[in-house]
Protein backbone atom coordinates (compact mmCIF):
# COMPACT_ATOMS: atom_id res chain seq x y z
CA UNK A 1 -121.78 90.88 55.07
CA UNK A 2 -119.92 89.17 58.11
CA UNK A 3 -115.86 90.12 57.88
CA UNK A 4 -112.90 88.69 59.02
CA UNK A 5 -110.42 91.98 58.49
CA UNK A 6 -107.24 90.17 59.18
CA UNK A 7 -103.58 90.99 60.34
CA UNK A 8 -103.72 94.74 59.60
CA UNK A 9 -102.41 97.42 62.27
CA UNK A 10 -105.73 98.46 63.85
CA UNK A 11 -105.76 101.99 65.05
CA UNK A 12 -108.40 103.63 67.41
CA UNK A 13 -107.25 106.34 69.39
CA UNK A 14 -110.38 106.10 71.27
CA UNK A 15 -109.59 103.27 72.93
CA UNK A 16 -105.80 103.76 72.96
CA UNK A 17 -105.09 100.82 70.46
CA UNK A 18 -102.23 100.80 68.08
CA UNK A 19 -101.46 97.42 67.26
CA UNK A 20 -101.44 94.64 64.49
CA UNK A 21 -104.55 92.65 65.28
CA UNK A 22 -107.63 91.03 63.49
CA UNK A 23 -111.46 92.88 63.59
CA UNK A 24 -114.27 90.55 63.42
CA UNK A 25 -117.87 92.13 62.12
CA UNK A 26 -121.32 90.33 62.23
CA UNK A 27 -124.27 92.03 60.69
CA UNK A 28 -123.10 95.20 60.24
CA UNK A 29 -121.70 95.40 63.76
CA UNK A 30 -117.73 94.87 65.18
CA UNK A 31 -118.55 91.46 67.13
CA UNK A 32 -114.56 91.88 68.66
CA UNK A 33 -111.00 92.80 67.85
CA UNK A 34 -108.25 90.73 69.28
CA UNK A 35 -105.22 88.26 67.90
CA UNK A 36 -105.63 85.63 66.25
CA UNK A 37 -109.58 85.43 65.87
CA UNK A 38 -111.09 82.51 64.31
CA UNK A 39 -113.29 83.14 61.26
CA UNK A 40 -116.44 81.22 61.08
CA UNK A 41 -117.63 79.63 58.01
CA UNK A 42 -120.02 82.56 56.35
CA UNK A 43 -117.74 85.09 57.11
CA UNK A 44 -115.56 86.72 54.65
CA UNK A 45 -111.41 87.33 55.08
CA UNK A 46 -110.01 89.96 54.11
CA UNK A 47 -106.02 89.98 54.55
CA UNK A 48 -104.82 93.31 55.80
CA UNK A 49 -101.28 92.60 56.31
CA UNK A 50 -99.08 96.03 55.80
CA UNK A 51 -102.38 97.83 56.37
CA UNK A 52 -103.47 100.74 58.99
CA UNK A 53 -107.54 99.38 59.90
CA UNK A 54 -108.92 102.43 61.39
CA UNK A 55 -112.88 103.91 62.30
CA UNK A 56 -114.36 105.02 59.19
CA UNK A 57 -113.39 108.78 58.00
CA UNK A 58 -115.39 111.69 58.93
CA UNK A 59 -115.89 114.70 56.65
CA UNK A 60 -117.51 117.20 58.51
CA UNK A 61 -117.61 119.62 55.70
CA UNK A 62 -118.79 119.09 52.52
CA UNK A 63 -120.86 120.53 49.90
CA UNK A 64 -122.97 118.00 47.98
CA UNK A 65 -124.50 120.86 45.81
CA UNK A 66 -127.76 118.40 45.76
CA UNK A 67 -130.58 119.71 45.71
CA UNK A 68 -130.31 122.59 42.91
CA UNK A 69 -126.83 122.22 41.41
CA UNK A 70 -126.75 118.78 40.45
CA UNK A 71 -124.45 119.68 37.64
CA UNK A 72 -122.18 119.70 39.63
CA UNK A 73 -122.31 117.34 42.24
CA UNK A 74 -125.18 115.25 43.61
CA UNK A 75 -125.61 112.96 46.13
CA UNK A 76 -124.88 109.94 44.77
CA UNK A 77 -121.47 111.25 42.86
CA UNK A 78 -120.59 113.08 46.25
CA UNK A 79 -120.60 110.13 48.34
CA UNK A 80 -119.01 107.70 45.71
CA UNK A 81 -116.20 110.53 45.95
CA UNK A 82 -116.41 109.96 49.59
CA UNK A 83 -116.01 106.20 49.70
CA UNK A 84 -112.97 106.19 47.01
CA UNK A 85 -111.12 108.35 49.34
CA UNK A 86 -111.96 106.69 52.74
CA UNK A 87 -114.68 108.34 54.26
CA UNK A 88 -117.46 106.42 55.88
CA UNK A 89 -120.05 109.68 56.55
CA UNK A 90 -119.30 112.94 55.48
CA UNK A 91 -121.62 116.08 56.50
CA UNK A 92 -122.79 118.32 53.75
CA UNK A 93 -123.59 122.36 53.99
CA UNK A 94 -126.38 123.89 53.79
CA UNK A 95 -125.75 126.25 50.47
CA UNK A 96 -127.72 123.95 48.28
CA UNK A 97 -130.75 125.33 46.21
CA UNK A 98 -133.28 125.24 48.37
CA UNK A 99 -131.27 126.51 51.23
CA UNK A 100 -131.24 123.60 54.49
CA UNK A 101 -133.74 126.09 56.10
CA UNK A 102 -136.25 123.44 56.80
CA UNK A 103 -137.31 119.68 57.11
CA UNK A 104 -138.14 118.74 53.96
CA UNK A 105 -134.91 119.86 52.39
CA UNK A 106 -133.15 117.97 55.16
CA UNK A 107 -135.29 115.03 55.05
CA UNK A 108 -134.73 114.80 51.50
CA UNK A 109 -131.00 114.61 51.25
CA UNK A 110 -131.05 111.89 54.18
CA UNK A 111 -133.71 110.14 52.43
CA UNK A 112 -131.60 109.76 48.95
CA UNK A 113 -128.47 109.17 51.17
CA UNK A 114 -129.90 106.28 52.88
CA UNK A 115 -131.48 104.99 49.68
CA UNK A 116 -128.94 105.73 46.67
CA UNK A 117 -125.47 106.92 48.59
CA UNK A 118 -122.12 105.11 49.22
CA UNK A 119 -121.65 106.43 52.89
CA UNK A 120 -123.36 108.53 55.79
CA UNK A 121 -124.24 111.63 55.28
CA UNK A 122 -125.64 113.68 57.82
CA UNK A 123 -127.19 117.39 56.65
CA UNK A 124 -126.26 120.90 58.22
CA UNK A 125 -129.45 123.61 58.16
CA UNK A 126 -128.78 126.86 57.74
CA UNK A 127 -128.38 129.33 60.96
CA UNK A 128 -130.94 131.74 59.21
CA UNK A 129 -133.61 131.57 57.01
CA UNK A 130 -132.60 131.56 53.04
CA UNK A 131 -128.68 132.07 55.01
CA UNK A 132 -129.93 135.38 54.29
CA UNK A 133 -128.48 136.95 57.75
CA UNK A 134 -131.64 138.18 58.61
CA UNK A 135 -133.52 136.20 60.33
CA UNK A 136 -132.76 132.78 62.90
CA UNK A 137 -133.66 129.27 61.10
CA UNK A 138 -136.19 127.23 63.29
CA UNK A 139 -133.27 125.34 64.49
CA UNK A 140 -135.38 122.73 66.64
CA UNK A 141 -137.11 121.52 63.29
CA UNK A 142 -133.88 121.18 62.09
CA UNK A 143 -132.59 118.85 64.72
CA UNK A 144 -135.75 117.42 64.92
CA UNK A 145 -135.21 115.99 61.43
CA UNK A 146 -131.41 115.13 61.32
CA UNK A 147 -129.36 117.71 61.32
CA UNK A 148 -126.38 117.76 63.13
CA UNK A 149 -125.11 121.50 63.16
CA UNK A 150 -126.07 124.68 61.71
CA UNK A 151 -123.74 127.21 59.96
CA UNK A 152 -124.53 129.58 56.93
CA UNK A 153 -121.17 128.66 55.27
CA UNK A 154 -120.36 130.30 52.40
CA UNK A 155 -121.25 133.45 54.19
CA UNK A 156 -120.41 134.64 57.57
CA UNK A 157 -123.43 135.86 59.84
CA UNK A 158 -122.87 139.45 59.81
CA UNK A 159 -125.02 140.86 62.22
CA UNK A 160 -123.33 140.31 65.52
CA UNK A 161 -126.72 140.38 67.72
CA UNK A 162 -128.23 137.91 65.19
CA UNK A 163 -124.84 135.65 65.64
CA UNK A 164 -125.21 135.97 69.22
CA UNK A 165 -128.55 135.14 69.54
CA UNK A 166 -128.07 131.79 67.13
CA UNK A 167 -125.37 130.82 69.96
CA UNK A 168 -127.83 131.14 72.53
CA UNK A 169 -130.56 129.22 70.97
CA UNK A 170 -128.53 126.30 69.32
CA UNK A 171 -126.83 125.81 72.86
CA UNK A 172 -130.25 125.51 74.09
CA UNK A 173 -131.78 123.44 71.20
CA UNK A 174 -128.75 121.47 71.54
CA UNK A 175 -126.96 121.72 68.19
CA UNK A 176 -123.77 123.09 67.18
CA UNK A 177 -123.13 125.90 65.37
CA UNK A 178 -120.50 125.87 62.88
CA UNK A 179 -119.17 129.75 62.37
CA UNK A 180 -117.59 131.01 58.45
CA UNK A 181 -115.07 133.54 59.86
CA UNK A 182 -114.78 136.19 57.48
CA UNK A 183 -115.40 139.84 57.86
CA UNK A 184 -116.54 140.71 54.21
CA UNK A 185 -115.90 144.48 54.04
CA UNK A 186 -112.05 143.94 54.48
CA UNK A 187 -112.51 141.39 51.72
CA UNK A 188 -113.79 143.93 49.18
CA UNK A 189 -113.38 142.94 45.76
CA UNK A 190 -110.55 140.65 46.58
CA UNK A 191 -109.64 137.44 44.80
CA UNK A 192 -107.09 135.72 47.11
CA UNK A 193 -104.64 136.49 50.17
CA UNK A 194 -103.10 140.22 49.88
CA UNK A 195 -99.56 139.61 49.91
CA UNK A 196 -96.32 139.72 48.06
CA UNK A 197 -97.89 137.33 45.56
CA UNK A 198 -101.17 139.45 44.86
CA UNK A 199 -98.91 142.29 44.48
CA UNK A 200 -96.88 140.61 42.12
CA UNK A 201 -98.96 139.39 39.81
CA UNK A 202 -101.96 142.17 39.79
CA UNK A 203 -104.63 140.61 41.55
CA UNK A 204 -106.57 142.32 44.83
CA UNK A 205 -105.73 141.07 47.58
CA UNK A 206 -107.81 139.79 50.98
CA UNK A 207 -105.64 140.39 54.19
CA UNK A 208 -105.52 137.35 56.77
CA UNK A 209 -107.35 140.28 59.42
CA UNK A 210 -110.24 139.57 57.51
CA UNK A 211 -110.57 136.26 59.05
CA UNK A 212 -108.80 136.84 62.12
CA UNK A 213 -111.23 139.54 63.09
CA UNK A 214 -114.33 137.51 62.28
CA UNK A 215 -113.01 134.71 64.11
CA UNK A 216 -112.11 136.78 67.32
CA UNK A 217 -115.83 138.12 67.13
CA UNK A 218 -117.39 134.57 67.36
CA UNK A 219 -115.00 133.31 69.92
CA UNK A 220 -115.57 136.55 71.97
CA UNK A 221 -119.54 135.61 71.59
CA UNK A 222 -119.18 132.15 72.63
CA UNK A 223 -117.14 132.85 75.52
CA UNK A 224 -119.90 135.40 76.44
CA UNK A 225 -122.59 133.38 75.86
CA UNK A 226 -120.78 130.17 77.33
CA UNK A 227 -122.14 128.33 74.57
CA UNK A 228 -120.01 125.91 71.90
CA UNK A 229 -118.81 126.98 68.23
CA UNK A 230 -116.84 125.28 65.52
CA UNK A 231 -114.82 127.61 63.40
CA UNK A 232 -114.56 126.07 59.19
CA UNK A 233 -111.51 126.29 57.33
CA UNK A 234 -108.50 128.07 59.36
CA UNK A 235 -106.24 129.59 57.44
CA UNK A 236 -104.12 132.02 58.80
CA UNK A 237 -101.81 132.24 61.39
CA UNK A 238 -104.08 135.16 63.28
CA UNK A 239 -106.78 132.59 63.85
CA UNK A 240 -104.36 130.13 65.22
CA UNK A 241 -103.80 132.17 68.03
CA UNK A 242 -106.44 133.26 68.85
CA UNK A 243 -108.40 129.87 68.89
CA UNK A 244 -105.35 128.53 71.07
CA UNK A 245 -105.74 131.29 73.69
CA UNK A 246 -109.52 130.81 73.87
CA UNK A 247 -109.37 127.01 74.32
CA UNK A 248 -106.52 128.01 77.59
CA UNK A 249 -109.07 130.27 78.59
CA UNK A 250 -111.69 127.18 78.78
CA UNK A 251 -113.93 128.89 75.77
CA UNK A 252 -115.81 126.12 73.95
CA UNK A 253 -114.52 126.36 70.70
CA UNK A 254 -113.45 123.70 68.43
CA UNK A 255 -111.93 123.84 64.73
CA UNK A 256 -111.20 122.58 61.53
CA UNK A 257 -108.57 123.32 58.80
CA UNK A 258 -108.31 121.78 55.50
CA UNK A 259 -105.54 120.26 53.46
CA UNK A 260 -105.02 122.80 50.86
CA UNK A 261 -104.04 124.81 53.91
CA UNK A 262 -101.12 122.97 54.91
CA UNK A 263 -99.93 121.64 51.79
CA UNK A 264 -100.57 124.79 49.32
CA UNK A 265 -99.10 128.54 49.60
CA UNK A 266 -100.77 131.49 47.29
CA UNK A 267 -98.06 131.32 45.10
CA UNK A 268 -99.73 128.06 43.72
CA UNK A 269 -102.15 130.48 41.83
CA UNK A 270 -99.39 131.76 39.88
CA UNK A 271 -100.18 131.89 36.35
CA UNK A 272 -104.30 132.45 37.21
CA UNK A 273 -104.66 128.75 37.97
CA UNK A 274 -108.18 129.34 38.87
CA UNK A 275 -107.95 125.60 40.97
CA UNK A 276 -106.21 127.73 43.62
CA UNK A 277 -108.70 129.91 44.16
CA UNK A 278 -110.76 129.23 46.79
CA UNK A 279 -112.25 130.99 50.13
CA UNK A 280 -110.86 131.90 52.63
CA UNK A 281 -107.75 131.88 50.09
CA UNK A 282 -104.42 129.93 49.73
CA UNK A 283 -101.72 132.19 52.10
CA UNK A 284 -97.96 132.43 53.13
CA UNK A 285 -95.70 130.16 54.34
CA UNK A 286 -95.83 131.64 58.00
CA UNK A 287 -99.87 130.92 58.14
CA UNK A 288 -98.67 127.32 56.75
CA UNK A 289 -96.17 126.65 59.11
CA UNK A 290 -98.68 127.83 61.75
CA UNK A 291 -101.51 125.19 60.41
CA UNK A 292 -99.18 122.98 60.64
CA UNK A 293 -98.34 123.43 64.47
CA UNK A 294 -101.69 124.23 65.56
CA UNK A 295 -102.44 120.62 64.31
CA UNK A 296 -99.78 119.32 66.37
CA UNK A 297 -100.26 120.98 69.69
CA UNK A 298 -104.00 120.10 69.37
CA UNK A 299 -105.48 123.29 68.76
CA UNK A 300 -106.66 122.36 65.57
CA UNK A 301 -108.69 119.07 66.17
CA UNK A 302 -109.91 118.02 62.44
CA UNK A 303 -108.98 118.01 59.13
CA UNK A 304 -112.12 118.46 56.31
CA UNK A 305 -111.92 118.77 52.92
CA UNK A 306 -114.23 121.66 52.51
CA UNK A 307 -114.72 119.97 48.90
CA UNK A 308 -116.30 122.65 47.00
CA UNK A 309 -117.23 120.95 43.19
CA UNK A 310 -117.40 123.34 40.54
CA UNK A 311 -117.90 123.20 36.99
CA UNK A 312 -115.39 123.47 34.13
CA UNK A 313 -117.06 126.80 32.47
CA UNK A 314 -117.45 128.30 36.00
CA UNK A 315 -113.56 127.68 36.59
CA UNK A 316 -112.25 128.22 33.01
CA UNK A 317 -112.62 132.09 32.86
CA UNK A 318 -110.53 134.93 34.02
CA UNK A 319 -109.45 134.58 37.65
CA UNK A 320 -111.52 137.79 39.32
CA UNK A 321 -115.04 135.83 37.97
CA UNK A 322 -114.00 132.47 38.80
CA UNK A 323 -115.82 130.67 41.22
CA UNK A 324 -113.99 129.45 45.06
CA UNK A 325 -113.48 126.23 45.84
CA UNK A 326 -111.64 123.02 45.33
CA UNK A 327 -112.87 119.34 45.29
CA UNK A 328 -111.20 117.35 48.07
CA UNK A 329 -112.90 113.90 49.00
CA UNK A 330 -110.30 111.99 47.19
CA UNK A 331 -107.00 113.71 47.72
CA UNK A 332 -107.10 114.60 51.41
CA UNK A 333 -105.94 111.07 52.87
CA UNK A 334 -102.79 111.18 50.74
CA UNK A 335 -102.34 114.86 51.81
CA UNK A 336 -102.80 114.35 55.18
CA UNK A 337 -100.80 111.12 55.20
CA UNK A 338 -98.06 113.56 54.17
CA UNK A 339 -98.20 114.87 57.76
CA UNK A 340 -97.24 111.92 59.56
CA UNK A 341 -94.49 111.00 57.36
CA UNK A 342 -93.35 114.22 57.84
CA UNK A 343 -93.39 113.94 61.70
CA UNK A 344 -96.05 116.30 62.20
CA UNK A 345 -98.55 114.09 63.44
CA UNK A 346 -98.36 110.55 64.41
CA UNK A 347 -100.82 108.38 62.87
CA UNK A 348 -103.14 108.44 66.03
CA UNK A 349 -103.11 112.06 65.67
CA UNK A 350 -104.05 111.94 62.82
CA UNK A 351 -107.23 109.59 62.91
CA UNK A 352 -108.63 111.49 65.97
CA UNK A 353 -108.36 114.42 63.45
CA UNK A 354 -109.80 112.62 60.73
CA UNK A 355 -112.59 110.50 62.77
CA UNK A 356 -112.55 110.39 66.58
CA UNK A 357 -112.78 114.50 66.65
CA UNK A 358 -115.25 115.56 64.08
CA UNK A 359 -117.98 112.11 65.69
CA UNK A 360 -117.25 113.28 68.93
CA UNK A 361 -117.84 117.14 68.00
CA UNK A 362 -121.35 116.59 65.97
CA UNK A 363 -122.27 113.46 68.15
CA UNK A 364 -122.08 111.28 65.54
CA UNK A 365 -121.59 107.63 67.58
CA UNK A 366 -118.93 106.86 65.19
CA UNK A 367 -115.34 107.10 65.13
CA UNK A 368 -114.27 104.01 67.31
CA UNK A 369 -113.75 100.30 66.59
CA UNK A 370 -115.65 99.23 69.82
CA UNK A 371 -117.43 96.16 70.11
CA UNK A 372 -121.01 96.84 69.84
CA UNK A 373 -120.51 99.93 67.17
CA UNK A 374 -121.26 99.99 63.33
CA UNK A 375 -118.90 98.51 61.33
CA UNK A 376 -117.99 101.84 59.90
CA UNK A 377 -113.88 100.98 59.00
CA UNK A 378 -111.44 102.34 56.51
CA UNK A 379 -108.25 100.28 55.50
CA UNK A 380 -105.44 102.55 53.74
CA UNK A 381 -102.56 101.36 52.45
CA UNK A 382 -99.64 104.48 53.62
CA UNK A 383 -97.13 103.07 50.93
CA UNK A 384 -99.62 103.03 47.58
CA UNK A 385 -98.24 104.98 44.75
CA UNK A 386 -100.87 106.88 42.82
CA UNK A 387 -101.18 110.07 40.49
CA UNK A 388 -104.01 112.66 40.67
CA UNK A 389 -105.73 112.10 37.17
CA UNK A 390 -109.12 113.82 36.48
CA UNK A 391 -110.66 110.43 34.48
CA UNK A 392 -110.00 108.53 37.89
CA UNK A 393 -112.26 110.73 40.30
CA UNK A 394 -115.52 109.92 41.04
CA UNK A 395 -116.91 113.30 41.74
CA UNK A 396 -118.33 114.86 39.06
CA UNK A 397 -116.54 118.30 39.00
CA UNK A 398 -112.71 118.08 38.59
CA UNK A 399 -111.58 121.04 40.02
CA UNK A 400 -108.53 120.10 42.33
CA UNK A 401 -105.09 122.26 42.14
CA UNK A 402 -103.79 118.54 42.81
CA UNK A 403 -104.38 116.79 39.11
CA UNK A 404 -100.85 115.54 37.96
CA UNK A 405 -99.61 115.20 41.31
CA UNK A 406 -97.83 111.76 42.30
CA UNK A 407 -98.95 111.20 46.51
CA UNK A 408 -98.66 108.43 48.37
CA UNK A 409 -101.40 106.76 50.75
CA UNK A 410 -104.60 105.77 49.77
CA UNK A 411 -107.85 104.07 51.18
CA UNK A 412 -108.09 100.62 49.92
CA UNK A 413 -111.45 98.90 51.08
CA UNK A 414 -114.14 101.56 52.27
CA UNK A 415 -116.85 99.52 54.79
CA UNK A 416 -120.11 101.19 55.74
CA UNK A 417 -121.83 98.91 58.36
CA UNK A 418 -119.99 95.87 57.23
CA UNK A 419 -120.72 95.94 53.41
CA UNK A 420 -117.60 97.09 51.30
CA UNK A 421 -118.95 100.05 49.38
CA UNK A 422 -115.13 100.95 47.75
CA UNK A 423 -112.69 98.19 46.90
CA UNK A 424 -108.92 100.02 45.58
């Protein structure tokens, strides 16, 4: 499809534009951006007026749950989620069943993708076999057939000569490794952060040092081993600092936090509301307030979901069995948005966090409006009105501590390489 995307307020950090003008795409490619283009006759206009036009969203972490838990989430439901809430490619974990541990897992989700999907969606194998910590993945397979990071998320790498040695051998294979920060024997048989809340209301606790810790460890390793890592969802304050330090220091380490995390403290599982309960857990105002800065001052450089579908009878129990995890696809660009009218973030900020950071970190060749680059765009409307109803998601699994909520901002056309695959 050939597009005319007119009069909207393009933004693309990456090439330090912020201003109302029109993008032109021809065969799935941006042909030019500029003022007052001319459309020719097959192409299609699409008035933008009141609009932010920006590169396409980037998840970097997602769980698809396809292959081997398709009852909760699959490909194709995953990726409809996706487009609905703006994203153009999203990049799915490895804790699928099989395990990412080899090609033909890999090759299979990015077969389906390509073939049955609503956006990009780029695989992450597993840093060891089965993410069993025992053993190292064959990690050059794994980039040999389109994976673009490996991590055993879900589960930290507890053996810290294993962990090192996975640094050493992605940075010379090439591929990123993506670290779950979370040292499990201070976690014990905790259910969410150890606090005044926990105490309150009778459930164990997880103290923040269970992350900070593991996150030290990894940055300590890849400063060591002068290789790169990506720390997943930061949530505490502890982390903050010590990821800000590093990065003066000139370590190579990158990370993400997720929108929970600056929108949600621990008292939002009040009452058991097992939708709060996810890993590493909901925490205080100060980590909050800290999340919230680190994004600012750039220490922080993406948001992800970290969209975790579960389903109703694995939520609907008591809390202490209840599964982790929250969906997230759809509800992050409102919750985000809520950052820049806040005055957190401006809203270039806020689309290197959301695109330009996470393309540039995997090497994705997206995130930019340049002329010559797929047509990967998002339009969001920052003023729409909307409320967080279950029968309106597309994902499959409902589990969001968001439902009933009233939030503003919301992606209104979704374009992968010039087709429209979501029209708000």
């Amino acid at each position: 499809m050939n597009l005319l995307i007119k009069g909207g307020r393009v933004v693309d950090p990456s090439q330090n534009i912020d201003a109302v003008m029109d993008v032109l795409v021809e065969n799935g490619m941006i042909k030019q951006t500029g003022k007052g283009l001319s459309a020719p006759a097959d192409v299609k206009i699409i008035d933008v007026a009141g609009k932010y036009v920006v590169p396409g969203l980037i998840d970097m972490h997602v769980h698809l749950r396809d292959p081997g838990l398709e009852y909760k989430e699959d490909i194709v439901s995953g990726s409809h989620a996706a487009a609905a809430g703006g994203f153009t490619s999203i990049v799915c974990m490895p804790n699928t069943k099989p395990v990412i541990d080899n090609k033909t897992v890999a090759s299979y989700i990015i077969n389906k993708a390509k073939a049955e999907g609503f956006c990009n969606v780029f695989p992450v194998g597993s840093i060891t076999y089965g993410m069993a910590g025992d053993s190292l993945s064959e990690m050059g397979e794994l980039k040999e057939s389109g994976c673009v990071a490996v991590s055993d998320d879900g589960r930290p790498v507890e053996n810290t000569e294993l962990m090192r040695r996975a640094l050493e051998y992605a940075r010379g294979m090439g591929i990123l490794v993506i670290s779950h920060a979370e040292e499990l024997p201070l976690v014990g048989e905790g259910v969410m952060n150890e606090g005044f809340t926990s105490t309150e209301i009778g459930l164990k606790g997880i103290p923040r040092l269970a992350e900070d810790i593991a996150t030290a460890r990894d940055v300590m390793l890849a400063e060591y081993t002068n290789s790169p890592i990506h720390i997943a969802h930061v949530s505490t304050r502890g982390s903050v600092r010590i990821i800000r330090e590093a990065k003066a220091r000139g370590v190579q380490v990158t990370c993400e936090t997720a929108p929970h995390y600056f929108t949600l403290t621990d008292d939002a599982v009040r009452g058991y509301n097992t939708n709060a309960k996810m890993n590493p857990p909901l925490r205080e105002s100060d980590d909050v307030a800290a999340i919230k800065e680190g994004l600012k001052d750039g220490t922080i450089d993406c948001i992800a979901t970290d969209h975790a579908p579960h389903h109703l009878d694995e939520k609907d129990v008591e809390f202490n069995v209840a599964m982790n995890g929250i969906i997230g696809l759809e509800t992050s660009l409102p919750l985000s948005l809520k950052l820049v009218s806040d005055g957190v973030l401006t809203v270039n900020q806020l689309v290197e966090k959301m695109s330009v950071n996470p393309s540039n970190i995997l090497g994705l060749n997206r995130g930019n409006l340049r002329a010559g680059s797929v047509a990967d765009i998002t339009v969001i409307d920052p003023n729409l009105e909307w409320t967080v109803a279950a029968d309106k998601l597309a994902s499959k699994s409902k589990n969001s501590p968001f439902l009933g909520w009233s939030v503003t901002g919301a992606a209104t056309s979704t374009i992968l390489a010039g087709n429209v695959v979501h029209q708000r």
